[in-house]
N, C-alpha and C. Protein backbone atom coordinates (compact mmCIF):
# COMPACT_ATOMS: atom_id res chain seq x y z
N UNK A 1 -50.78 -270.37 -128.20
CA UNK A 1 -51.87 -270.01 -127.34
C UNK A 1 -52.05 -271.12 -126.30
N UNK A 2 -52.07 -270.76 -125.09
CA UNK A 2 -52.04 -271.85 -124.04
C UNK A 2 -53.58 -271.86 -123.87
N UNK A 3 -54.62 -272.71 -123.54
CA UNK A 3 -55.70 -273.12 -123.10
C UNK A 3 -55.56 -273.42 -121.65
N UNK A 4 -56.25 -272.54 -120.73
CA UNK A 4 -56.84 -272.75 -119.78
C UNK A 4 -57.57 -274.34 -119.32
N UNK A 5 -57.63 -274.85 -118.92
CA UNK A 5 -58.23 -276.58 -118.80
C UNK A 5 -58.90 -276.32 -117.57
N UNK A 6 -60.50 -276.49 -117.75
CA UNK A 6 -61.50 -276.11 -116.06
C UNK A 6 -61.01 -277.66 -115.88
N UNK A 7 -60.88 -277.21 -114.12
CA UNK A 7 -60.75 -278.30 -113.13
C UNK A 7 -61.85 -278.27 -112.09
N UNK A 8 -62.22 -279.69 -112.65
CA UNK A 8 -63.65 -279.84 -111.41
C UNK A 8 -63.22 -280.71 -110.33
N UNK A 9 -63.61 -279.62 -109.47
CA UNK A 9 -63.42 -280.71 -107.67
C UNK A 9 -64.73 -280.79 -107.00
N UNK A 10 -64.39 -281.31 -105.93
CA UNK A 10 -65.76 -281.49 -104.99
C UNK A 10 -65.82 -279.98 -104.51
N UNK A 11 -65.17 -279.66 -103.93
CA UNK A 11 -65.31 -278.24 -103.34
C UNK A 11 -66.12 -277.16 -104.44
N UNK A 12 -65.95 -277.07 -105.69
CA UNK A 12 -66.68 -276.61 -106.71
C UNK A 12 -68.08 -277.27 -106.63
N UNK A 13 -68.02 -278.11 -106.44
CA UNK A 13 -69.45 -278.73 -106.57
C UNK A 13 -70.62 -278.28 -105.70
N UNK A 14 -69.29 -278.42 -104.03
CA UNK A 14 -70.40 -278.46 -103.27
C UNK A 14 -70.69 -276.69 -102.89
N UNK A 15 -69.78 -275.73 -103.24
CA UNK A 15 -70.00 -274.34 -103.23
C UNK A 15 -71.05 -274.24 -104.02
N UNK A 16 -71.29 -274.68 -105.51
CA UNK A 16 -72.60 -274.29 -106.51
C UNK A 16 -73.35 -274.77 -106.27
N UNK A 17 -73.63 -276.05 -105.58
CA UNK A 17 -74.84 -276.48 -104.72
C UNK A 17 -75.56 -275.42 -103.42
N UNK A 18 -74.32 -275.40 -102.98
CA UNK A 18 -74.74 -274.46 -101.74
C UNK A 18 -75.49 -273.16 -101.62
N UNK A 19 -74.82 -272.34 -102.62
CA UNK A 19 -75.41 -271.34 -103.51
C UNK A 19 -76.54 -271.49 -104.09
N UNK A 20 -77.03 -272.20 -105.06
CA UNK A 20 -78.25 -272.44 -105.99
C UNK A 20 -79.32 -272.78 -104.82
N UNK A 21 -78.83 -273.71 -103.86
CA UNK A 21 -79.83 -273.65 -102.65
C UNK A 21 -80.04 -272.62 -101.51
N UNK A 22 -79.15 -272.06 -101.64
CA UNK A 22 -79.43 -270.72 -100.19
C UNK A 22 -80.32 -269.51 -101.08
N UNK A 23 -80.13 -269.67 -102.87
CA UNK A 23 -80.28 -268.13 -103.66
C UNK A 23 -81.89 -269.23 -103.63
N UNK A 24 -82.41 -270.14 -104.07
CA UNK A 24 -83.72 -270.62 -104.52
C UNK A 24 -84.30 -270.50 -102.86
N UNK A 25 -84.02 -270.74 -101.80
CA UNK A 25 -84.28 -270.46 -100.47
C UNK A 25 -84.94 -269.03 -100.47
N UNK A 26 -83.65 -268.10 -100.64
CA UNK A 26 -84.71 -266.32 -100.68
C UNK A 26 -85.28 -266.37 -101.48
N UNK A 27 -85.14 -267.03 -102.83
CA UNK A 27 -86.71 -266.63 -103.79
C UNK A 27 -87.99 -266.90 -103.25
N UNK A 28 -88.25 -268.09 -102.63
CA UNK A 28 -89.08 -268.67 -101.69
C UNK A 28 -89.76 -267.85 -101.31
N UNK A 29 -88.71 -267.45 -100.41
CA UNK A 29 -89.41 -266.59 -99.29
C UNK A 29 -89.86 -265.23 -99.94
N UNK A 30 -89.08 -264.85 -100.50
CA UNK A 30 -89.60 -263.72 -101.49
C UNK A 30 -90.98 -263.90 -101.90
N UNK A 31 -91.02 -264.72 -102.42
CA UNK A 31 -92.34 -265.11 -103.01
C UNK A 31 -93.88 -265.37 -102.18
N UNK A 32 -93.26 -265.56 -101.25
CA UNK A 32 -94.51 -266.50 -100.00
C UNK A 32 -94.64 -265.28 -99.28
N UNK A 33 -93.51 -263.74 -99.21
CA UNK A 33 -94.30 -263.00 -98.50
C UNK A 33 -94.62 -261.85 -99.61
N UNK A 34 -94.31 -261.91 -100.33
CA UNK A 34 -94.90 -260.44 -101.57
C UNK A 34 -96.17 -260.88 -102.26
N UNK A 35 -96.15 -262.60 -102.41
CA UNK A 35 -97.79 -262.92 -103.54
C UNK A 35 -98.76 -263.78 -102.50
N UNK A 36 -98.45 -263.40 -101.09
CA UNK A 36 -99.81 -264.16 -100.49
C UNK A 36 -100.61 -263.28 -100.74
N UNK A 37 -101.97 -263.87 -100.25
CA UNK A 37 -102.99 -262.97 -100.43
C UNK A 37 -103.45 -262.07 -98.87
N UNK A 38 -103.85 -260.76 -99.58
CA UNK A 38 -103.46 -259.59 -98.12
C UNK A 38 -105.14 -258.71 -98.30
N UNK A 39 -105.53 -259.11 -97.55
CA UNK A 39 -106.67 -258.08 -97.13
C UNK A 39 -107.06 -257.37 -95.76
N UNK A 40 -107.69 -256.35 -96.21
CA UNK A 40 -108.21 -255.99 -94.63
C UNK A 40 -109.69 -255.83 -94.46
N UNK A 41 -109.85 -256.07 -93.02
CA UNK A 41 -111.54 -256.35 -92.68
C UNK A 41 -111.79 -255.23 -91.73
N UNK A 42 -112.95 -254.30 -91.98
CA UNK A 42 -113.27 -253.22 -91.35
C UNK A 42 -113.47 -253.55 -89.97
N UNK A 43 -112.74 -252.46 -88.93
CA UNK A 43 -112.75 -253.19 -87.61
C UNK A 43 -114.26 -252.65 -86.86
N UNK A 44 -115.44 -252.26 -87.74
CA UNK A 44 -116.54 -252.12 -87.15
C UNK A 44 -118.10 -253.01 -88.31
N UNK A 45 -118.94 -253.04 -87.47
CA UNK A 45 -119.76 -253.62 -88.95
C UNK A 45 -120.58 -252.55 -88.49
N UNK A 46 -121.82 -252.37 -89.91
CA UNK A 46 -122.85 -251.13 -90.19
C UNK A 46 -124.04 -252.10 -89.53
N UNK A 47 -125.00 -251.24 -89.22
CA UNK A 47 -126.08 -252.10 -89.03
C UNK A 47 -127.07 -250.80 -89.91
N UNK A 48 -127.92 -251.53 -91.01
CA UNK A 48 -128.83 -250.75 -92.07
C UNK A 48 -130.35 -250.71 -91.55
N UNK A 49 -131.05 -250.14 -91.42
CA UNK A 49 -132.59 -250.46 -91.28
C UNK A 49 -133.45 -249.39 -91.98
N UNK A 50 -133.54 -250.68 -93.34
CA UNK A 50 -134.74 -249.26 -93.96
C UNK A 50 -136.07 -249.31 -93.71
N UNK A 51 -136.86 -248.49 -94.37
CA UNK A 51 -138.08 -248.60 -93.81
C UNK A 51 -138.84 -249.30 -94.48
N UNK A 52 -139.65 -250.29 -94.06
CA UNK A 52 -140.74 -251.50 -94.59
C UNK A 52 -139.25 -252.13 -94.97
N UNK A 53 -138.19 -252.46 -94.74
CA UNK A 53 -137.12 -253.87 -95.13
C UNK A 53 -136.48 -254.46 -93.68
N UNK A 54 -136.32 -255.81 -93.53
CA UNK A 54 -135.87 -255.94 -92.64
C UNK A 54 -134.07 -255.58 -92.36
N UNK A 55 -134.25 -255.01 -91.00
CA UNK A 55 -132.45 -255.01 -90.04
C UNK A 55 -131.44 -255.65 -90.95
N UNK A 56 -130.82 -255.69 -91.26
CA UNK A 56 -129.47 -256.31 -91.47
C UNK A 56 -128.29 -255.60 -91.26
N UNK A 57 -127.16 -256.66 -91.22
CA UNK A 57 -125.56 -256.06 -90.49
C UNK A 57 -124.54 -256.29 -91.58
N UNK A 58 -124.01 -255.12 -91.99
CA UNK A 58 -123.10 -255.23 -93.11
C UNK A 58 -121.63 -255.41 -92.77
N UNK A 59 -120.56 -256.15 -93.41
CA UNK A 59 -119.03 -256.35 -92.93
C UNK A 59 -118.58 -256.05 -94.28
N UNK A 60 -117.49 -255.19 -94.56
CA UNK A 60 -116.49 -255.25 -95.60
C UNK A 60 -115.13 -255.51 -95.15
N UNK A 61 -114.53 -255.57 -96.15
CA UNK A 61 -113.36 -256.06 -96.21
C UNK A 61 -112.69 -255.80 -97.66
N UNK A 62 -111.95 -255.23 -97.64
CA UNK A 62 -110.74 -254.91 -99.11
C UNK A 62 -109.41 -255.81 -99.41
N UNK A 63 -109.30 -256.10 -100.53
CA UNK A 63 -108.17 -256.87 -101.42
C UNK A 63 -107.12 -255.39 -101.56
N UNK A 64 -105.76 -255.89 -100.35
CA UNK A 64 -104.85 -254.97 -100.53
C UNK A 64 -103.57 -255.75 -101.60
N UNK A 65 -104.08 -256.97 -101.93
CA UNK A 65 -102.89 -256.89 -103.24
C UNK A 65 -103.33 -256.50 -104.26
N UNK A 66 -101.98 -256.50 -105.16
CA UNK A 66 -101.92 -256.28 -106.38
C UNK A 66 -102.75 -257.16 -107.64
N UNK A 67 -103.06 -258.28 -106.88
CA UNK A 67 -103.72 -259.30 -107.81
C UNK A 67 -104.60 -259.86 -107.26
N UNK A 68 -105.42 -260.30 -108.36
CA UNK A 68 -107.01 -260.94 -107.81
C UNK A 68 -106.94 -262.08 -107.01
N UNK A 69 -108.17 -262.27 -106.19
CA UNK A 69 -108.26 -263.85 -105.34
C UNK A 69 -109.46 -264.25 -105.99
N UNK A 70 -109.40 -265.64 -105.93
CA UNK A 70 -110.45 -266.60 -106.58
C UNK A 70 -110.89 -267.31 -105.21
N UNK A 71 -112.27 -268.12 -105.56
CA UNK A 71 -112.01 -268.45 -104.39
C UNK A 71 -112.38 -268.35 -103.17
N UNK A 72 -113.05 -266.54 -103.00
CA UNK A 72 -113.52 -266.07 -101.95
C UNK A 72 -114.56 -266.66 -100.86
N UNK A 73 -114.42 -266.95 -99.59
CA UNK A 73 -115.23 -267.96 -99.24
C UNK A 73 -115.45 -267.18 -97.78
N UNK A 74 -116.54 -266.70 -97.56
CA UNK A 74 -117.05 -265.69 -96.20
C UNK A 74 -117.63 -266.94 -95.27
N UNK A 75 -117.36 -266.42 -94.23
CA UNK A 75 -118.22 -267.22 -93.12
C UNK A 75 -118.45 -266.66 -91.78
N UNK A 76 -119.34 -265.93 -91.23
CA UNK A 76 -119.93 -265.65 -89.84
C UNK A 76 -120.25 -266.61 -88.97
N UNK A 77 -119.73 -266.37 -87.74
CA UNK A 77 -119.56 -267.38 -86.49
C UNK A 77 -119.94 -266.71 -85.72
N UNK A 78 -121.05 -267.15 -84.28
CA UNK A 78 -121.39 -266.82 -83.18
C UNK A 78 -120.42 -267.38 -82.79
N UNK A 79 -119.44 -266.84 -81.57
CA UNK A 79 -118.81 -267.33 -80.74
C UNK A 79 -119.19 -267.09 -79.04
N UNK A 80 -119.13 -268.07 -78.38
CA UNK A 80 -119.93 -268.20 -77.16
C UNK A 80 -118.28 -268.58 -76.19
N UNK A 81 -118.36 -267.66 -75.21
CA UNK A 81 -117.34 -268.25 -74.25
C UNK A 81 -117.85 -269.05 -72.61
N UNK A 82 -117.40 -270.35 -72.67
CA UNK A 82 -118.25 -271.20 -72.08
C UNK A 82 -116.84 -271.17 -71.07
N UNK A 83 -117.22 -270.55 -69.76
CA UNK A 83 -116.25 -270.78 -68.22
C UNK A 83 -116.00 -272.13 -67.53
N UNK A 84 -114.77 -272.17 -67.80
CA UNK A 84 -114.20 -273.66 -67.06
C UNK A 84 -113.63 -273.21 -65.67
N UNK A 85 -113.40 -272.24 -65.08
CA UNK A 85 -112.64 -271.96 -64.35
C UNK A 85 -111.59 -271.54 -63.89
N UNK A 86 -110.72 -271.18 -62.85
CA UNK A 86 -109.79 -270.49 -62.75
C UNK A 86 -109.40 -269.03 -64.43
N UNK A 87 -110.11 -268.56 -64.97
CA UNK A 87 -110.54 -267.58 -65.73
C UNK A 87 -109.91 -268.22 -66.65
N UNK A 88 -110.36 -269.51 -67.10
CA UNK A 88 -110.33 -270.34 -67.87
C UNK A 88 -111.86 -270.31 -69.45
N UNK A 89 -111.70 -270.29 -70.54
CA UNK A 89 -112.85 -270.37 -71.44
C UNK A 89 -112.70 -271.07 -72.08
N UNK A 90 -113.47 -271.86 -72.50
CA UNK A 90 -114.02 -272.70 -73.89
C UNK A 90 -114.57 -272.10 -75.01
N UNK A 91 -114.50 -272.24 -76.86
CA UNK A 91 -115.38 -271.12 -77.07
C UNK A 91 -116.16 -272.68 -77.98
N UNK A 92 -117.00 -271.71 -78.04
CA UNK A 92 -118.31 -272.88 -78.80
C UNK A 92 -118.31 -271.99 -80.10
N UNK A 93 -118.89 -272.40 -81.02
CA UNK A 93 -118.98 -271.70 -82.04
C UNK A 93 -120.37 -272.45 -83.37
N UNK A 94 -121.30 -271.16 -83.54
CA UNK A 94 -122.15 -271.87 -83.96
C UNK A 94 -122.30 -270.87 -85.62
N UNK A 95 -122.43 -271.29 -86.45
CA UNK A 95 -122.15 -270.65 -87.82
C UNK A 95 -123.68 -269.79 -88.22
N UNK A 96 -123.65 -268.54 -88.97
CA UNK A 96 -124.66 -267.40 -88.64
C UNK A 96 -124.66 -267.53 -90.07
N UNK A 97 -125.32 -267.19 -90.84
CA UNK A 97 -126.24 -266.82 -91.99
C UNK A 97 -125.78 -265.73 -92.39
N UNK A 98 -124.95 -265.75 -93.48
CA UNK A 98 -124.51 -264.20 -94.70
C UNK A 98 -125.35 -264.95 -95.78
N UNK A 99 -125.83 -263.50 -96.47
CA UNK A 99 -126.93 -263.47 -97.74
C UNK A 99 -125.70 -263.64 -98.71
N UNK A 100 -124.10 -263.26 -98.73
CA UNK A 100 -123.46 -263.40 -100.14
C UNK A 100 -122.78 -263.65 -99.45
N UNK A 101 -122.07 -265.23 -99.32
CA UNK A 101 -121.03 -265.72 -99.00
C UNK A 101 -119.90 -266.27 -99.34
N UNK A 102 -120.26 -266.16 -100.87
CA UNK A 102 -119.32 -267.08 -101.81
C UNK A 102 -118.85 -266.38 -102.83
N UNK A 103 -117.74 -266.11 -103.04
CA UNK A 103 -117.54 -264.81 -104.14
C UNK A 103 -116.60 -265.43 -104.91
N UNK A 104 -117.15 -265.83 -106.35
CA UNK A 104 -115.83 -266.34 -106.76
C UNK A 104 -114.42 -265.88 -107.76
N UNK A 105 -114.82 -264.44 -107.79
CA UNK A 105 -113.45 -263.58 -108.43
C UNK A 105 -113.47 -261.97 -107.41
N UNK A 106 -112.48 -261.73 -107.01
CA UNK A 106 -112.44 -260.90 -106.84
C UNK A 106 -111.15 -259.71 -107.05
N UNK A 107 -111.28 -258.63 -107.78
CA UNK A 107 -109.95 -258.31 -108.57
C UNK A 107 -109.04 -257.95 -107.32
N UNK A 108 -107.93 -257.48 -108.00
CA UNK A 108 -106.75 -256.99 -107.32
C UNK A 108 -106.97 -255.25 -107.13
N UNK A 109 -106.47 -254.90 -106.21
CA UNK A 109 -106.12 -253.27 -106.23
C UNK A 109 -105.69 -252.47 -107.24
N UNK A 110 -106.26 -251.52 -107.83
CA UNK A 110 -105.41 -250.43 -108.66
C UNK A 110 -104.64 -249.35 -107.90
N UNK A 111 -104.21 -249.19 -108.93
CA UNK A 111 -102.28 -248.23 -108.57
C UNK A 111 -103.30 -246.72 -108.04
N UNK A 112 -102.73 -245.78 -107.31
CA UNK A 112 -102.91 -244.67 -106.24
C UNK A 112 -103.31 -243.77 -107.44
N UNK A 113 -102.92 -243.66 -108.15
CA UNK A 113 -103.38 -242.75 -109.71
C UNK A 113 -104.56 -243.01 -110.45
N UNK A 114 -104.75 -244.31 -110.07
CA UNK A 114 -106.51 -244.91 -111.26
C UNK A 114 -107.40 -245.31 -109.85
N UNK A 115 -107.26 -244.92 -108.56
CA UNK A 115 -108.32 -245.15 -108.08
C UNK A 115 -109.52 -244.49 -108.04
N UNK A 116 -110.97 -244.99 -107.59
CA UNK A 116 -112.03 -244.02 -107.89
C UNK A 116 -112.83 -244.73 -106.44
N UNK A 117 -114.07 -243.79 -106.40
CA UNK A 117 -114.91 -244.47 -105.47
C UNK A 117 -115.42 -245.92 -105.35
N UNK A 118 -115.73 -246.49 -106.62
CA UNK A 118 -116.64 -247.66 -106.66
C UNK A 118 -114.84 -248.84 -107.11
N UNK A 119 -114.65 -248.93 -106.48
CA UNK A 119 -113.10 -249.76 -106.68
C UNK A 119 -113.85 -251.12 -106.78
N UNK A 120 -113.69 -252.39 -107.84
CA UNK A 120 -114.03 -253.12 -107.15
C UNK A 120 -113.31 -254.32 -106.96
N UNK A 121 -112.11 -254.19 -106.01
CA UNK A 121 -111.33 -254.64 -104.91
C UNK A 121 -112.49 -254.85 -103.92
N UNK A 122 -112.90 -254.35 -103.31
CA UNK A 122 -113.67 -253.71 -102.05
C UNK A 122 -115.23 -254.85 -102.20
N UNK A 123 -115.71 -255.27 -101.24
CA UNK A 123 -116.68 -256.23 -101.00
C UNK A 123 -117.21 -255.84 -99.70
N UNK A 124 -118.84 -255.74 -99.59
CA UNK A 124 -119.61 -255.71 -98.78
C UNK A 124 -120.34 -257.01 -98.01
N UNK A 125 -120.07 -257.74 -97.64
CA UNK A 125 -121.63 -258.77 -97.19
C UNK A 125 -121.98 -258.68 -96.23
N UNK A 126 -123.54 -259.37 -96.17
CA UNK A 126 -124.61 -258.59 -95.07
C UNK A 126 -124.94 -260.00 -93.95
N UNK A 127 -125.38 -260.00 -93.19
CA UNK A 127 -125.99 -261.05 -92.60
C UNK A 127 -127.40 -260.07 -92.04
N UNK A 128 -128.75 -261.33 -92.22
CA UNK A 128 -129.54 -260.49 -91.61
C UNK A 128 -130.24 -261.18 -89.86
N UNK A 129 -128.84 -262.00 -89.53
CA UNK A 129 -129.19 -263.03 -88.62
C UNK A 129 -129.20 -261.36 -87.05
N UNK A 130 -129.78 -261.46 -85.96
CA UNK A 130 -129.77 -260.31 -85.35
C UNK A 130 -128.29 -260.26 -84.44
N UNK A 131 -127.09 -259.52 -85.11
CA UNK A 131 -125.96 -259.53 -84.63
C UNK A 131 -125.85 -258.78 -83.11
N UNK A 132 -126.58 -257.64 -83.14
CA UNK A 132 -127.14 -256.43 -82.33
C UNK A 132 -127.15 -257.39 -80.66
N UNK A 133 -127.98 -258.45 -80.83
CA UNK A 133 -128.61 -259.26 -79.75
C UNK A 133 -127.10 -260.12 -79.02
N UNK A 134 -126.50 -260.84 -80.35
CA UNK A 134 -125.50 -261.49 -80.08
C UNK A 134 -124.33 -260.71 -79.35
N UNK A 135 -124.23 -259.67 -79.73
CA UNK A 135 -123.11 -258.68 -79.20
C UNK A 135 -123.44 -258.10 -77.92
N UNK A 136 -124.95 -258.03 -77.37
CA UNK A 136 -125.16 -257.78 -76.15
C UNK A 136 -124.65 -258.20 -75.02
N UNK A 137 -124.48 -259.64 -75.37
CA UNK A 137 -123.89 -260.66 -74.18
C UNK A 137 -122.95 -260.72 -74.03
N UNK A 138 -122.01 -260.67 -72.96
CA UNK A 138 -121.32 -260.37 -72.43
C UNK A 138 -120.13 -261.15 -72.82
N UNK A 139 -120.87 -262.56 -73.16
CA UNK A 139 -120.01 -263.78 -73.13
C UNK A 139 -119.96 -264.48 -74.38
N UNK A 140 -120.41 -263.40 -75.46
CA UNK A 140 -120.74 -263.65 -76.76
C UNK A 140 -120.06 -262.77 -77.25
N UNK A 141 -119.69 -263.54 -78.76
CA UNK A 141 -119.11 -262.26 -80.12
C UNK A 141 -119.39 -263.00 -81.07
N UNK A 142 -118.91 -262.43 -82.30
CA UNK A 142 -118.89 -262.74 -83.23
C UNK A 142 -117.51 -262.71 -83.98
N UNK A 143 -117.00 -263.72 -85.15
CA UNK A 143 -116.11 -263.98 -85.63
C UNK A 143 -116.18 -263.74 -86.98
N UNK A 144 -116.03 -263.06 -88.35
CA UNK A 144 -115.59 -263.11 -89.56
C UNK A 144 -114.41 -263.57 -90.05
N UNK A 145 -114.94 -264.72 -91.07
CA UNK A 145 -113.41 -265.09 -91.27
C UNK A 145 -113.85 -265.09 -93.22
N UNK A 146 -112.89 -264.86 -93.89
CA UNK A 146 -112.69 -265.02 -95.12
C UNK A 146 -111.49 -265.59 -95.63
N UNK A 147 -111.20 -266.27 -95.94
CA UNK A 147 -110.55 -267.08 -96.97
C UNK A 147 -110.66 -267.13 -98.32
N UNK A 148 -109.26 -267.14 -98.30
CA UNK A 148 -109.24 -266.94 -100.24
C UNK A 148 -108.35 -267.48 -101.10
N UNK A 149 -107.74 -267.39 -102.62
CA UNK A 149 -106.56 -267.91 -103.01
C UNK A 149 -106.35 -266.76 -103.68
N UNK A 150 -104.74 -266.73 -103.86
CA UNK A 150 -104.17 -265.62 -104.75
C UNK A 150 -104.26 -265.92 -106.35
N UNK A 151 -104.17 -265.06 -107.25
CA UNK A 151 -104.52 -264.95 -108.73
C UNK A 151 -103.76 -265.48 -109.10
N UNK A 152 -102.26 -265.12 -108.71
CA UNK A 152 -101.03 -265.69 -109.60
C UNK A 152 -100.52 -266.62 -108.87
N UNK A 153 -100.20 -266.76 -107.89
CA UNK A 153 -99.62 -268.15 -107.09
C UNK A 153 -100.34 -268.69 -106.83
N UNK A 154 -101.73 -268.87 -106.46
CA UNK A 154 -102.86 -269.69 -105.84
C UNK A 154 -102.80 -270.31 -104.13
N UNK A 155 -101.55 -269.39 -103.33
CA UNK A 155 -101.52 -269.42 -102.14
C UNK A 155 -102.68 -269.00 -102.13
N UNK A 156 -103.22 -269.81 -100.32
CA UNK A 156 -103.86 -269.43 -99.63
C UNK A 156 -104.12 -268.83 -98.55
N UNK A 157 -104.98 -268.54 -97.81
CA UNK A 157 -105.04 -267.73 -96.53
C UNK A 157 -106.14 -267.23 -95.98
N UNK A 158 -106.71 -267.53 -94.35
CA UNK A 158 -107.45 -267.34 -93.96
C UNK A 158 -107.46 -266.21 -93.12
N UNK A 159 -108.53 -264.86 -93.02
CA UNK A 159 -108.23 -263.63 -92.45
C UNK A 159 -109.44 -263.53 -91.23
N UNK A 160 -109.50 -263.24 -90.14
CA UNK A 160 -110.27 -263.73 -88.98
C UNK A 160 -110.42 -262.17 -87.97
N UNK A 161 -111.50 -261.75 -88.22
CA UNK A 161 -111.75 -260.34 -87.79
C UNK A 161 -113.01 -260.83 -86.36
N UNK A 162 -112.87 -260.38 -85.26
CA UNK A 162 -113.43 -260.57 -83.96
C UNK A 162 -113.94 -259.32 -83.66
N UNK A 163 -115.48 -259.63 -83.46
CA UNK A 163 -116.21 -258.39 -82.81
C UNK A 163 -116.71 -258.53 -80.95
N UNK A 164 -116.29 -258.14 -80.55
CA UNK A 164 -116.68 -258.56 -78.91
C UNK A 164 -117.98 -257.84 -78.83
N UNK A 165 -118.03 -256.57 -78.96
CA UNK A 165 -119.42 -255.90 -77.58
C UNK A 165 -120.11 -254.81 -79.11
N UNK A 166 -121.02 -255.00 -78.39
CA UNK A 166 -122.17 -253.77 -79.07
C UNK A 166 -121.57 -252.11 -79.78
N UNK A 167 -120.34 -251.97 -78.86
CA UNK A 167 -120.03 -250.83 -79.67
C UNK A 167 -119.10 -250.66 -81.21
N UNK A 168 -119.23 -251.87 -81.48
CA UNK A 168 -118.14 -252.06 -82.75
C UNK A 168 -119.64 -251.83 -83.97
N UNK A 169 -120.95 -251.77 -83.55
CA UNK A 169 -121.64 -251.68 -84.76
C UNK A 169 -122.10 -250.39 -84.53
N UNK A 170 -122.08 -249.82 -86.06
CA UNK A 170 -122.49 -247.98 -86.02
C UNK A 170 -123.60 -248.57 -87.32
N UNK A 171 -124.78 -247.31 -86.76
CA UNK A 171 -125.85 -247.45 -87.74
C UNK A 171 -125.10 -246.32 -89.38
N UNK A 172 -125.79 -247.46 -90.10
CA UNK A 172 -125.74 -246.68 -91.24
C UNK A 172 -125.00 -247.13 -92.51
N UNK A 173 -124.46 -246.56 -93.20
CA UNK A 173 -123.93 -247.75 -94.54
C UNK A 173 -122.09 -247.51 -94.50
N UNK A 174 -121.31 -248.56 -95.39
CA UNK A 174 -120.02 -248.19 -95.49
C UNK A 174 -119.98 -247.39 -96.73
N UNK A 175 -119.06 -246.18 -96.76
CA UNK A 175 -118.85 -245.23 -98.20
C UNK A 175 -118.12 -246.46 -98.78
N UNK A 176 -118.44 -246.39 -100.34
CA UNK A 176 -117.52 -246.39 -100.90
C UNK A 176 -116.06 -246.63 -101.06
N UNK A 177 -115.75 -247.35 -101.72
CA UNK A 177 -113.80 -247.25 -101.70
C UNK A 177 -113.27 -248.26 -101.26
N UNK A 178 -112.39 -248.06 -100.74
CA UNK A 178 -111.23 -248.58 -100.20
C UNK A 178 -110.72 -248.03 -98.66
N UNK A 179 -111.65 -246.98 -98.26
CA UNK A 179 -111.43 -246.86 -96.65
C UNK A 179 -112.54 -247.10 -95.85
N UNK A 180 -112.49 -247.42 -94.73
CA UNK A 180 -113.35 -247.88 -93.78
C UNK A 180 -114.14 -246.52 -93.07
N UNK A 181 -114.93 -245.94 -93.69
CA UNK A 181 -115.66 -245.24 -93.53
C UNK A 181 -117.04 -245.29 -93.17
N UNK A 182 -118.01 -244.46 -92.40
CA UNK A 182 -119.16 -244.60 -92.68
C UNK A 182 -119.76 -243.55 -93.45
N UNK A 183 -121.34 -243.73 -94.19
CA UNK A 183 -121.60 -243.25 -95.10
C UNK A 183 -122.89 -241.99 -94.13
């Protein structure tokens, strides 16, 4: 019986190097774009007014992964565009008042078969600062931004939704769910 005898060269070496680093390269990336964290922010906000309670302006936003974020961290911004010239802007930015800003679990999405109305992926928060006024001006908006971390990787990511003018707010409440509806 003759035995085969492995022969190690450099060229072996540096091929299984090359490999183990180009294959751990796509896992990477694999990874950084399938387990970031992915949501979406309704591209209008509600404005509520009940009777004997004061005005307030509601924003949602839904967890489109598969897995929970920890972490959740809301923040409303007046943004002011201050003219330098030649149609040049500056923006100023002064931070607005949400009643629930800090959320610290929020689950992941269920599969197209177990969804129901009250999902709770799906998050509402309100500000009762007067958005209505801010959106009047011409030279004013408002900014939502949420930030979060993913469940299983603990990537992060910040999601930044811009309201310019008065017509992005509709009276009344968001339905339920997982679509951007009004109620």
């Amino acid at each position: 019986m003759i035995l085969m005898e492995a022969v190690w060269t450099w060229s072996h070496f540096l091929f299984g190097l090359t490999y183990a680093t180009v294959a751990s390269l796509i896992f990477l990336f694999v990874v950084l774009l399938l387990f970031k964290p992915k949501i979406r922010i309704a591209p209008f906000l509600c404005k509520v007014a009940n009777q004997g309670q004061p005005v307030y302006y509601s924003f949602k936003f839904v967890n489109r992964s598969f897995f929970p974020a920890h972490d959740v961290k809301i923040e409303l911004h007046k943004i002011r565009k201050i003219p330098m010239g030649n149609v040049k802007y500056n923006n100023e930015r002064e931070k607005l008042k949400l009643v629930n800003g800090q959320v610290s679990h929020l689950p992941g999405r269920t599969f197209f078969w177990n969804q129901k109305d009250t999902d709770p992926h799906c998050l509402t928060v309100r500000s009762i600062e007067n958005v209505g006024e801010i959106l009047s001006d011409q030279y004013s908006g408002i900014s939502l931004q949420v930030s979060l971390k993913h469940g299983l990787t603990g990537l992060s990511k910040v999601f930044d939704q811009e309201y310019g003018s008065g017509t992005t707010i509709v009276n009344g409440r968001f339905r339920p769910g997982a679509k951007f509806e009004k109620r």
